[in-house]
Protein backbone atom coordinates (compact mmCIF):
# COMPACT_ATOMS: atom_id res chain seq x y z
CA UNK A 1 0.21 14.90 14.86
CA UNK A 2 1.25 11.92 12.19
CA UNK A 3 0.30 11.44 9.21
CA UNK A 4 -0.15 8.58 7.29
CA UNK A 5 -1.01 6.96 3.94
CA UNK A 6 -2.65 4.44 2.41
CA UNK A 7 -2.38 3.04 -0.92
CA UNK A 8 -2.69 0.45 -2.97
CA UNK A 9 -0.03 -0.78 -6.18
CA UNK A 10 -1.47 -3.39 -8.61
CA UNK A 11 0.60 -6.29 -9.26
CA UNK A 12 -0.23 -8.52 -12.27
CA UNK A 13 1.26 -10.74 -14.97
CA UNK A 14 -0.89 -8.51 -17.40
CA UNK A 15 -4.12 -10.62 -16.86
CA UNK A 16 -7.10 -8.37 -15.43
CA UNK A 17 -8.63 -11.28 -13.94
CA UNK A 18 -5.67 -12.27 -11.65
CA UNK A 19 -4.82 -8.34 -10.84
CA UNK A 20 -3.16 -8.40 -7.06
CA UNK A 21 -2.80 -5.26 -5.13
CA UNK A 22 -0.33 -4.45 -2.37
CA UNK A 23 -1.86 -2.18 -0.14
CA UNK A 24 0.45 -0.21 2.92
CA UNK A 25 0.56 2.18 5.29
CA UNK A 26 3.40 5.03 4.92
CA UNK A 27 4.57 7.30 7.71
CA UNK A 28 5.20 10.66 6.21
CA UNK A 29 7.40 11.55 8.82
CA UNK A 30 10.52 8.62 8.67
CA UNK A 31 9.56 7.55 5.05
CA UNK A 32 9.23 4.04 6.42
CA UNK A 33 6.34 1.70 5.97
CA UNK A 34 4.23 1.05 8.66
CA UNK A 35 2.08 -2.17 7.78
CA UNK A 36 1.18 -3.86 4.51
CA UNK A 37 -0.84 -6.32 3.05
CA UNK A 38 -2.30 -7.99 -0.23
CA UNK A 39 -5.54 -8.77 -2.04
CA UNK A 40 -7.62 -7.72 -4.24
CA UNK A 41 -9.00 -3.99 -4.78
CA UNK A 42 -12.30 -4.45 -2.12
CA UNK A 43 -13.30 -3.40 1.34
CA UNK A 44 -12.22 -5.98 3.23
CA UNK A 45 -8.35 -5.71 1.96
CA UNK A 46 -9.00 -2.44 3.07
CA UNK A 47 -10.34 -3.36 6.50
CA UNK A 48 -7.54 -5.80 6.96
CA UNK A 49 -4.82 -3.25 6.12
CA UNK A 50 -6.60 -1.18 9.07
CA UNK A 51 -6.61 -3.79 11.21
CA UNK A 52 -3.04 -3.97 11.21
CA UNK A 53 -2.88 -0.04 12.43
CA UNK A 54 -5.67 -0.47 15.48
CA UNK A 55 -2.12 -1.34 17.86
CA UNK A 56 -0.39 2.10 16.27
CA UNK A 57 -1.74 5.03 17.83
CA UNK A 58 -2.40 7.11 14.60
CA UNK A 59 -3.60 10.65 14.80
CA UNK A 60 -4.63 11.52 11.17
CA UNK A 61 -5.01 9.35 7.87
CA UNK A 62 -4.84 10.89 4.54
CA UNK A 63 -6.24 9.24 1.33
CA UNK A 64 -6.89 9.67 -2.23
CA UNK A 65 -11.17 9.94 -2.19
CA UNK A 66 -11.35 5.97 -3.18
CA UNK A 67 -14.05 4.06 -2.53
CA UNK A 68 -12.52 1.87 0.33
CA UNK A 69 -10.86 4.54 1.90
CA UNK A 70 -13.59 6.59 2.56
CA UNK A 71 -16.04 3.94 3.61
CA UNK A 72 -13.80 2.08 5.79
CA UNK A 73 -11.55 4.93 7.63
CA UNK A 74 -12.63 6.76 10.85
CA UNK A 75 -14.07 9.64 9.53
CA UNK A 76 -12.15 11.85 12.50
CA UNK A 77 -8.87 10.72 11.50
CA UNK A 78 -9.58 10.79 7.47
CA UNK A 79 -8.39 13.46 5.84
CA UNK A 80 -8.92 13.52 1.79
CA UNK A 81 -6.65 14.88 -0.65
CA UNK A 82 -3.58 15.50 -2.78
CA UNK A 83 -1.80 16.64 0.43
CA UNK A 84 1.54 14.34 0.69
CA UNK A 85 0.95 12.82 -2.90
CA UNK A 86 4.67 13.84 -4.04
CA UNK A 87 6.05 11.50 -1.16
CA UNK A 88 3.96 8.38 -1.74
CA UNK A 89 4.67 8.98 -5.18
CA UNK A 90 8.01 8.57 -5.02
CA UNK A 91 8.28 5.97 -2.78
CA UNK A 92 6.12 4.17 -5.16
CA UNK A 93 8.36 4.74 -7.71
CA UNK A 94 11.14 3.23 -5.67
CA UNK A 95 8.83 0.45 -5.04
CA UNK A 96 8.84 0.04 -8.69
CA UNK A 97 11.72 0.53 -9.47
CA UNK A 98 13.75 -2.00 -6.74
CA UNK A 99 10.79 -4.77 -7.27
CA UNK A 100 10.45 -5.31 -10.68
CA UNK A 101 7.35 -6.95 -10.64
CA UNK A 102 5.85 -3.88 -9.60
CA UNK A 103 6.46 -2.28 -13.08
CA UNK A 104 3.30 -1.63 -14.86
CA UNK A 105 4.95 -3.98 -17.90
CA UNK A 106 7.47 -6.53 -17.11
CA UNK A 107 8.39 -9.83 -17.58
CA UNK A 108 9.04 -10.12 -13.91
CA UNK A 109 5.95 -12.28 -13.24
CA UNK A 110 5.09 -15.62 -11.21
CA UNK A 111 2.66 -17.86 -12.04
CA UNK A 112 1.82 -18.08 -8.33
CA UNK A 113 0.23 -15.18 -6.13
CA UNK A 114 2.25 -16.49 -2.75
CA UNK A 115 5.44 -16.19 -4.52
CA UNK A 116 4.61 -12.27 -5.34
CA UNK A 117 3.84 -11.73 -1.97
CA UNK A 118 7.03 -13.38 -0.50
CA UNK A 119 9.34 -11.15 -2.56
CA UNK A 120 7.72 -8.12 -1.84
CA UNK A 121 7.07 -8.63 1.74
CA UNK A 122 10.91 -9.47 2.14
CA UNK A 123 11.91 -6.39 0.69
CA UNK A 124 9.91 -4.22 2.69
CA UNK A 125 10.49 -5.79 6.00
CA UNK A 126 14.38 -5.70 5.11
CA UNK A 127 14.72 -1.94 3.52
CA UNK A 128 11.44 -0.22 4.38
CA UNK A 129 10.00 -1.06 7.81
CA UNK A 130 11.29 2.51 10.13
């Protein structure tokens, strides 16, 4: 069985009205990312990043107990918990670390929301699609 994770990481030049999340998919098993996409912190960001998993045949989902995550994921395939937080965690953290404007405070900032998603989406199709 695979497991798989779902999260979203805020993005923002400090400004709560123009906060940007990037939402993916991580297979516990390689590490890699499976599918990712952006938006803002509702449903239907939620439903899109699901979308992109409908072609991956995915036998169990694990989630924090979010609001979007546990209205919007199969109920048969969501499992709720801490279990796997360590792993996410850290590849957060290398998220953050290799893509500066992931930090929580930085000066690493755009004034455009297409340009944040361009960097970011090139550096997880180049070093973290498995």
């Amino acid at each position: 069985m695979q497991m798989w994770r779902l999260f979203a990481n805020l993005m923002s030049n400090g400004s709560k009205a123009r906060q940007h999340w990037l939402w993916y998919a991580y297979n516990t098993k390689t590490g890699g990312i499976l599918a990712y996409t952006f938006g803002p912190r509702t449903d239907d960001t939620c439903r899109e990043l699901l979308a992109l998993l409908t072609p991956f045949n995915i036998g169990m989902i694990t989630s924090d107990d979010w609001g979007s995550y546990a209205r919007e994921e199969p109920k048969e395939k969501n499992l709720t918990g801490k279990i796997f937080t360590q792993r996410i965690e850290c590849n957060n953290l290398t998220l953050r670390t290799r893509i500066k404007r992931l930090a929580r405070k930085t000066i690493c900032f755009s004034r455009t929301i297409e340009l944040h998603e361009k960097v970011i989406g090139a550096f997880i199709e180049k070093y973290m699609f498995y």
